[in-house]
Protein backbone atom coordinates (compact mmCIF):
# COMPACT_ATOMS: atom_id res chain seq x y z
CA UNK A 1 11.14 6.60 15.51
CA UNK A 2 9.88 10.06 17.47
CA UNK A 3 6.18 10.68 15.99
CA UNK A 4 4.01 13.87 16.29
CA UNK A 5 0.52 14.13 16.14
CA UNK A 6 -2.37 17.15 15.82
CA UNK A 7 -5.45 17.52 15.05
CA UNK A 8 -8.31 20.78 14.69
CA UNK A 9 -11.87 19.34 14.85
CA UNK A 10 -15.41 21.35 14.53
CA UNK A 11 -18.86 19.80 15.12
CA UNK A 12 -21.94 20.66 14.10
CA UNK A 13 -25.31 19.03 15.52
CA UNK A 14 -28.42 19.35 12.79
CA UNK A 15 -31.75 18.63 15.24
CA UNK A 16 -31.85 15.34 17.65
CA UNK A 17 -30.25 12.96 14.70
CA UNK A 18 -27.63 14.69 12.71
CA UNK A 19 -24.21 15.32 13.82
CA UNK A 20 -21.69 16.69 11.28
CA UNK A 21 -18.24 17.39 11.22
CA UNK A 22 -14.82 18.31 9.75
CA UNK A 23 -11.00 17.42 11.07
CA UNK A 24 -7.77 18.47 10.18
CA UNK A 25 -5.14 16.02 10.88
CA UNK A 26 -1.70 15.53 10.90
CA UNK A 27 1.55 13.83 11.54
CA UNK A 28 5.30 13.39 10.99
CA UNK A 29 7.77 10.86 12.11
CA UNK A 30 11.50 11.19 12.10
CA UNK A 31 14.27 8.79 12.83
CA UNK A 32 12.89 6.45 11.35
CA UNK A 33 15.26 3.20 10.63
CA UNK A 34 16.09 2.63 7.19
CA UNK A 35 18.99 1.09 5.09
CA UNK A 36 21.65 2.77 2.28
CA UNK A 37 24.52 0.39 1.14
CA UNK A 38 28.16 1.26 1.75
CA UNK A 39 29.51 -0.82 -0.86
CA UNK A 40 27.81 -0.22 -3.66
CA UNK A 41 29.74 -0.82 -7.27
CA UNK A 42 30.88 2.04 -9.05
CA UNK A 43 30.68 2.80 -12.42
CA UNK A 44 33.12 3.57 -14.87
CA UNK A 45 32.14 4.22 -18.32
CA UNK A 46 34.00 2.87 -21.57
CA UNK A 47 36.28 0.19 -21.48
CA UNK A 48 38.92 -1.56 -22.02
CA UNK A 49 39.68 -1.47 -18.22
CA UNK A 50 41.37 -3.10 -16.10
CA UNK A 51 40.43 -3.97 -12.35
CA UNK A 52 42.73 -5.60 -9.78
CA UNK A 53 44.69 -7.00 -12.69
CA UNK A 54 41.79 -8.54 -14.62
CA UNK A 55 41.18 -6.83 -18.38
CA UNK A 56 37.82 -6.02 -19.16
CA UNK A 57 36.68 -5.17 -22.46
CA UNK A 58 33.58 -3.54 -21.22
CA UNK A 59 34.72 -1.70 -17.87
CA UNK A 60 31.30 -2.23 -16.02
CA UNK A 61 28.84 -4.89 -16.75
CA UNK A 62 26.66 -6.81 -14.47
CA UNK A 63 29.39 -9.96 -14.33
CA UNK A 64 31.85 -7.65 -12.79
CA UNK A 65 29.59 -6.00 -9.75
CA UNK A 66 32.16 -7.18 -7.14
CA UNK A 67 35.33 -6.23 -8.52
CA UNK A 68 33.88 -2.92 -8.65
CA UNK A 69 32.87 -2.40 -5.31
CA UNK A 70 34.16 0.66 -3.15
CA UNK A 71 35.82 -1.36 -0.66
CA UNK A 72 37.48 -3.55 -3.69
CA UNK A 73 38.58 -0.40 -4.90
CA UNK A 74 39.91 1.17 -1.84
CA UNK A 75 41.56 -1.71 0.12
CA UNK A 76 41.94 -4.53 -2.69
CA UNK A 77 43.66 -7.31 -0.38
CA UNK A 78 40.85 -6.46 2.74
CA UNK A 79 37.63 -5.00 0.30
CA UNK A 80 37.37 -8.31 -1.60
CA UNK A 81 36.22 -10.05 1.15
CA UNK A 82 33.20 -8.26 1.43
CA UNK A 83 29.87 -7.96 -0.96
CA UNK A 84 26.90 -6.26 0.10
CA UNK A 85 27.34 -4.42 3.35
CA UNK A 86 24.69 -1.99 4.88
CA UNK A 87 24.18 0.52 7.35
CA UNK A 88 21.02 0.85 9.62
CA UNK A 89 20.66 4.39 10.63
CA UNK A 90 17.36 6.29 11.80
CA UNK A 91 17.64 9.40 9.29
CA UNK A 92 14.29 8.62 7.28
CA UNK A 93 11.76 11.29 7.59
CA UNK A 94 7.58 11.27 6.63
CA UNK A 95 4.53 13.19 7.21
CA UNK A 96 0.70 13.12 6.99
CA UNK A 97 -1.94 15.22 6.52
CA UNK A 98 -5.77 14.86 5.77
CA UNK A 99 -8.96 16.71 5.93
CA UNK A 100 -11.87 14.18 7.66
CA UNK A 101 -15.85 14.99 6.67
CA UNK A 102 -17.97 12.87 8.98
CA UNK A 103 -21.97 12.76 8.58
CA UNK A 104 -24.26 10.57 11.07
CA UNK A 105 -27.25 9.96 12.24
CA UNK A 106 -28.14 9.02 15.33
CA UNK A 107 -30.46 6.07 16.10
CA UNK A 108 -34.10 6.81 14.97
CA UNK A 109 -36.93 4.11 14.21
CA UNK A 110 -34.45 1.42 14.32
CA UNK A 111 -32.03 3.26 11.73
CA UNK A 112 -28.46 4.91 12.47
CA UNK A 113 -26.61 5.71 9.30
CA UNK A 114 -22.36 7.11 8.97
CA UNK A 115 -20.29 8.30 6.38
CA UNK A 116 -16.92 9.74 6.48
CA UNK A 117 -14.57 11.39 3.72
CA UNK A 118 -11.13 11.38 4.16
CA UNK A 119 -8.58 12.98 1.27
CA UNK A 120 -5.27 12.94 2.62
CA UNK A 121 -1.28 12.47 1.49
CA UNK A 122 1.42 10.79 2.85
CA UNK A 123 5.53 11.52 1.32
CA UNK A 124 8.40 9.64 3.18
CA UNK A 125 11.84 8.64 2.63
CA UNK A 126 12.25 4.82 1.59
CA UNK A 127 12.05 2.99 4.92
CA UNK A 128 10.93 -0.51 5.47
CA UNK A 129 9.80 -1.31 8.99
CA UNK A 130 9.48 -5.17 8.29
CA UNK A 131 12.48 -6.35 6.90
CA UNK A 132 15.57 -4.89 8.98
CA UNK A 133 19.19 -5.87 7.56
CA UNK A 134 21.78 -5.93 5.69
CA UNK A 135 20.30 -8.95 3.54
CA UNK A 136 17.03 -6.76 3.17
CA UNK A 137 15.60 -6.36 -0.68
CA UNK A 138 15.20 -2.75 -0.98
CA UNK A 139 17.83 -0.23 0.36
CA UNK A 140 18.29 4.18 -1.15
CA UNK A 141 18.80 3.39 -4.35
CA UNK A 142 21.54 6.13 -4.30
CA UNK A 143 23.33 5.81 -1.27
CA UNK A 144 24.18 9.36 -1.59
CA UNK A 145 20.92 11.02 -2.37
CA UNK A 146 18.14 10.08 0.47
CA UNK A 147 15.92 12.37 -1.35
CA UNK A 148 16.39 10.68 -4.71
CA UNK A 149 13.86 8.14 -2.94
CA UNK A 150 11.43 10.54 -1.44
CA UNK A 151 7.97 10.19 -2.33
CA UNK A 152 4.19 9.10 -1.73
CA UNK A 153 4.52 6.62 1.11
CA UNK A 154 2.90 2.73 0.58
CA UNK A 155 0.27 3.48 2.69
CA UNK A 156 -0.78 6.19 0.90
CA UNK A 157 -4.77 6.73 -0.25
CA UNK A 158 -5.64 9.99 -1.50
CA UNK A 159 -9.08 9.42 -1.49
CA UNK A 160 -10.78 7.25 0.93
CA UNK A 161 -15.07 6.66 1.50
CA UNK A 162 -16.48 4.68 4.06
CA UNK A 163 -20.48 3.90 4.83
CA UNK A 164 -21.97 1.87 7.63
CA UNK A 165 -25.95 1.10 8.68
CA UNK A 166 -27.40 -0.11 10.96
CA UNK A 167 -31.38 -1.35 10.84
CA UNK A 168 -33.01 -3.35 13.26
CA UNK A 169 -36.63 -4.41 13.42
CA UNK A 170 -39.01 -2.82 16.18
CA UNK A 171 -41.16 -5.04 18.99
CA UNK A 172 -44.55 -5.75 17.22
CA UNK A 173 -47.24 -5.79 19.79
CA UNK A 174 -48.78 -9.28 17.77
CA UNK A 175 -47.06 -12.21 19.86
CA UNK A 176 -46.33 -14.67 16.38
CA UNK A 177 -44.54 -11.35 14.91
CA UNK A 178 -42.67 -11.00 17.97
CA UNK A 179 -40.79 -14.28 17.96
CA UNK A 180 -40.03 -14.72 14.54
CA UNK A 181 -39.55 -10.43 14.10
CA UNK A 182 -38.14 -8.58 16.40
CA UNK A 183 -34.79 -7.76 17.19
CA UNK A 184 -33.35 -8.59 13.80
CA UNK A 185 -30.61 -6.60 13.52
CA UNK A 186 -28.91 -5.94 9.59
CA UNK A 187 -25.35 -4.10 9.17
CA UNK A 188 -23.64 -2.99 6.13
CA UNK A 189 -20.46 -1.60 5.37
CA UNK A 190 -19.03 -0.11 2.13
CA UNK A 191 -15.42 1.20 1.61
CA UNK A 192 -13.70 3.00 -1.04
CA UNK A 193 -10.38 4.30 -1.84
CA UNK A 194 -8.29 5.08 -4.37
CA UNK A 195 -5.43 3.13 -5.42
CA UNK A 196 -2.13 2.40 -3.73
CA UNK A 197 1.13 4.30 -5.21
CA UNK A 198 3.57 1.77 -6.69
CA UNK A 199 6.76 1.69 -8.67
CA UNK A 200 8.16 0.53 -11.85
CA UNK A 201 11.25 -0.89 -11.63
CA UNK A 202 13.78 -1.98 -14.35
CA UNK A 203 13.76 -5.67 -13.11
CA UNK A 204 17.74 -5.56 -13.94
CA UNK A 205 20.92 -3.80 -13.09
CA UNK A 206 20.62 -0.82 -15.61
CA UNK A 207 22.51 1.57 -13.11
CA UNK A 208 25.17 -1.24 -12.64
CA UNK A 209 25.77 -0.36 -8.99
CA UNK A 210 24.82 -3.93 -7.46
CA UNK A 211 21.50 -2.21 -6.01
CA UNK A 212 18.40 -3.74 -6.33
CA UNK A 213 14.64 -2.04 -7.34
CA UNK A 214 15.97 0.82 -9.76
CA UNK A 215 13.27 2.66 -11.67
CA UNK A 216 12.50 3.02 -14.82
CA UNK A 217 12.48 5.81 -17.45
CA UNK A 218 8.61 7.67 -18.01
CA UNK A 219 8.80 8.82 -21.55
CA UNK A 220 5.23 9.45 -21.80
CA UNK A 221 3.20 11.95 -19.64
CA UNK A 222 -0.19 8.95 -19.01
CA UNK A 223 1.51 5.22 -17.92
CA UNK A 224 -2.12 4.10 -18.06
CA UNK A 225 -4.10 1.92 -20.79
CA UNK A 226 -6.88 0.26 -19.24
CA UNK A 227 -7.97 1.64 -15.72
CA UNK A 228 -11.16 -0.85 -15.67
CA UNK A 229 -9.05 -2.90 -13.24
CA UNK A 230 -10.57 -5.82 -15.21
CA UNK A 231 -9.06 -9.51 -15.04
CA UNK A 232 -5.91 -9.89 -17.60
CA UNK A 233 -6.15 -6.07 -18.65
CA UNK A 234 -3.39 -3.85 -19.61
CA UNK A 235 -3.29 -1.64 -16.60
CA UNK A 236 -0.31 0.47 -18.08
CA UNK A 237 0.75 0.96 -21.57
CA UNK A 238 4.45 -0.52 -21.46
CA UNK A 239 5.15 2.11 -24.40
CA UNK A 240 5.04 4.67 -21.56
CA UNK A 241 8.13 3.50 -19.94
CA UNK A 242 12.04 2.82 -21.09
CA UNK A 243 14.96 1.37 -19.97
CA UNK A 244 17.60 4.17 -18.68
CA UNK A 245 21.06 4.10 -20.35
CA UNK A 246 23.84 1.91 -18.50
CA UNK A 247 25.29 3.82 -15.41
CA UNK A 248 21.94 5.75 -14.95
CA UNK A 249 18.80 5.81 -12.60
CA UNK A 250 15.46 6.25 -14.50
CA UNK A 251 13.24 9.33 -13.73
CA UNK A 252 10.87 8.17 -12.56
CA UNK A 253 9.89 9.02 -8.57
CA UNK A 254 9.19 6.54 -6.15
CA UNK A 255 5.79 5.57 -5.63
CA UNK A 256 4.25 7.95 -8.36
CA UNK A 257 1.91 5.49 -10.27
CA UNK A 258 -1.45 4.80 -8.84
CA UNK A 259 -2.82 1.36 -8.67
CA UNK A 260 -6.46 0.50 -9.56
CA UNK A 261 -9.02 1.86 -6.58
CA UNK A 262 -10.14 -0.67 -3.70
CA UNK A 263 -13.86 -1.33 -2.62
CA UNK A 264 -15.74 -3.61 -0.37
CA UNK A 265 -19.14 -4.09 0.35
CA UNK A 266 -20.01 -6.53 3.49
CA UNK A 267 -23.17 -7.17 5.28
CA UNK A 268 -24.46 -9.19 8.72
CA UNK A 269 -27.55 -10.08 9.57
CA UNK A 270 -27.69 -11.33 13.48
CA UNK A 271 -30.62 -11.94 16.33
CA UNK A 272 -29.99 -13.04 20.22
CA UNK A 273 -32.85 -15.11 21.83
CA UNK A 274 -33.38 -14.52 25.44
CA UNK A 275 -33.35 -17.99 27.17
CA UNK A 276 -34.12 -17.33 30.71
CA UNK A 277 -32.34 -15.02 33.04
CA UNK A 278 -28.89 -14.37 32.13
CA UNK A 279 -28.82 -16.63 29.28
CA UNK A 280 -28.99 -16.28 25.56
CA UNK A 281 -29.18 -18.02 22.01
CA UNK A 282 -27.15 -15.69 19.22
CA UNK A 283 -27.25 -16.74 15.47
CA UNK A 284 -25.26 -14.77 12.97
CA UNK A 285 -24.84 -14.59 9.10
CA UNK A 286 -22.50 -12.74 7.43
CA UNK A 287 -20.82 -11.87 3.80
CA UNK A 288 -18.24 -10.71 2.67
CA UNK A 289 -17.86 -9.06 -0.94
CA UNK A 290 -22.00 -9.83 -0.92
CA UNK A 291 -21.95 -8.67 -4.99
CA UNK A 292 -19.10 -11.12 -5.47
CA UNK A 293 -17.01 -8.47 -8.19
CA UNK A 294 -13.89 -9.46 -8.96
CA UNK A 295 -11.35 -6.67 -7.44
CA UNK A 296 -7.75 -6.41 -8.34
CA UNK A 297 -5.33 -7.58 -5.48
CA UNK A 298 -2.79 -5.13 -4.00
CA UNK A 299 0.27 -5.65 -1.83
CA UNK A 300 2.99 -3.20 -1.03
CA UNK A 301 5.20 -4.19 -3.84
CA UNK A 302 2.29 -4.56 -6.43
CA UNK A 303 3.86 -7.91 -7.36
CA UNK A 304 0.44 -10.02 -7.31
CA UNK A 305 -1.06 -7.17 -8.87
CA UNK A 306 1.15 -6.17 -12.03
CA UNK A 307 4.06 -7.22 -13.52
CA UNK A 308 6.12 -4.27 -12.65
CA UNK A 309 9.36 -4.76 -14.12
CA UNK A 310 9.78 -3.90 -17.61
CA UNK A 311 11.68 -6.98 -18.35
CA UNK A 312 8.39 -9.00 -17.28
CA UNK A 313 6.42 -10.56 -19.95
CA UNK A 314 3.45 -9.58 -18.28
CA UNK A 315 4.29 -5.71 -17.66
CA UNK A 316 1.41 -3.91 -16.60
CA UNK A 317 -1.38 -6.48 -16.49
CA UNK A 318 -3.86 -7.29 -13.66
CA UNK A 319 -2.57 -10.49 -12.79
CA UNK A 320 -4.54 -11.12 -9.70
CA UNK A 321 -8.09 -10.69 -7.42
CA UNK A 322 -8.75 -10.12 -3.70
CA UNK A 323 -11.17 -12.52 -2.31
CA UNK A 324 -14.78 -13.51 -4.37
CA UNK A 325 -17.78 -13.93 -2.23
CA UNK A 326 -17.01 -15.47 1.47
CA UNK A 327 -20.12 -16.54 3.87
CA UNK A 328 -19.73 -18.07 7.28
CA UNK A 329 -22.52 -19.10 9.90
CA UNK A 330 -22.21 -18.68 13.52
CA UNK A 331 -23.88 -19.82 16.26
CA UNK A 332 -23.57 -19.07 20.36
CA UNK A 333 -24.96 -19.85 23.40
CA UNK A 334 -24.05 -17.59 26.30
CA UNK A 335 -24.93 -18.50 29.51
């Protein structure tokens, strides 16, 4: 893939301890690799039919994908060898850009404090870096219409909050304070951001081309029931969404439902002990998730997170959690 980067930055400095500032950034990348499928079934409306001498009542159904493939079509004796058959190519296409607000302040009785703002969109063709070939899942769901498949990229966070401190305790002057006090050192760090774009899906052939991950039909203008994010709730209304007629993709865009927001909240407390020259005794304590919520789990597909296809029993639900409460101990000796 060629990538291009720029950025516009202004700072601001507010006395000795506060430094402010604002960023404009963005990117694009083209050539990136992606997938279509060049034999693809086509679909013929109606029936009876007949293909390569077989009658069909129905002329396209799901249990005749292969006998109407292109190839199949074209070249019956050669094309019926073949089933699904893809093409690599680096035609995909996305960009980036976000506005960065950055506050902090500088170390002052112990105390240094950050906090940055970013709002920002990503749009991309379909392209899937991790899972290159012609067995791949997900290919253009059109083969001919790239831009059918255009639209807020996986990665994408609209909204995105991050807050870090830093305290650590002074050197008393009283001896007993100083070896059980000083140099304590606590850290936290909070993050925020919205929710990850996903996609419905049909969770069945509807278009009857042989292509997996079609979309579904939105027939309501809100998907969403219960946005608590909330263990077992009914994350999107299943009313809101409809099966598309045989032979047709749904309306729906790729990537245009937002998932439940993200947060985390972590903290570490840690002291080193000089031991003599050159030598030192560290203990550390950390946790993770320190309010130990429960958080709905998100992957790229969404599958641990909602059912997503409408044939699922469990369309819609949060099915899932990221981690509860994690603590771990360490100790080190560094000499």
């Amino acid at each position: 893939p060629t990538t291009s980067s720029w950025n516009l930055s202004v700072q601001r400095q507010a006395g000795s301890a506060w430094l402010a500032s604002a960023s404009y950034i963005g990117n694009s990348a083209s050539h990136v690799w992606a997938q279509k499928q060049l034999n693809p079934a086509v679909y013929f409306p109606g029936g009876p039919c007949t293909l390569n001498g077989v009658t069909y009542n129905t002329c396209s159904s799901t249990t005749n994908t292969n006998q109407r493939r292109r190839f199949i079509l074209e070249k019956p004796a050669e094309g019926g060898l073949l089933g699904l058959v893809g093409e690599i190519d680096a035609g995909a296409t996305a960009n980036y850009h976000a506005m960065l607000l950055s506050l902090q302040r500088q170390a002052g009785r112990g105390v240094t404090v950050s906090g940055n703002y970013t709002w920002s969109h990503c749009i991309g063709d379909y392209a899937d870096l991790n899972s290159i070939g012609p067995d791949q899942a997900e290919t253009y769901t059109d083969p001919n219409n790239r831009r059918f498949d255009r639209g807020n990229c996986n990665s994408d966070r609209r909204h995105i909050v991050n807050l870090t401190s830093v305290a650590e305790t002074p050197q008393f002057s009283n001896a007993t304070l100083r070896m059980l006090a000083t140099g304590w050192r606590l850290s936290g760090i909070y993050k925020w951001s919205s929710g990850q774009p996903f996609t419905v899906i049909n969770g069945s052939d509807r278009a009857l081309t042989g292509i997996d991950n079609q979309r579904a039909n939105q027939v309501l203008a809100s998907p969403y029931l219960d946005r608590s994010g909330r263990p077992l709730s009914q994350f999107l209304n299943p009313a809101a969404f409809k099966f598309p007629a045989l032979g047709a993709s749904g309306n729906m865009g790729r990537g245009n439902i937002q998932g439940p927001s993200a947060w985390s909240f972590d903290i570490a407390l840690s002291r080193a002990f000089q031991m003599g020259e050159g030598k030192r005794f560290e203990v550390r304590a950390e946790a993770y998730n320190v309010t130990n919520s429960f958080r709905p789990a998100f992957t790229t597909t969404g599958a641990s997170l909602l059912g997503l296809s409408l044939a699922s029993n469990t369309f819609g639900q949060v099915r899932s959690s990221l981690d509860p409460r994690l603590m771990q101990f360490a100790v080190k000796y560094v000499f």
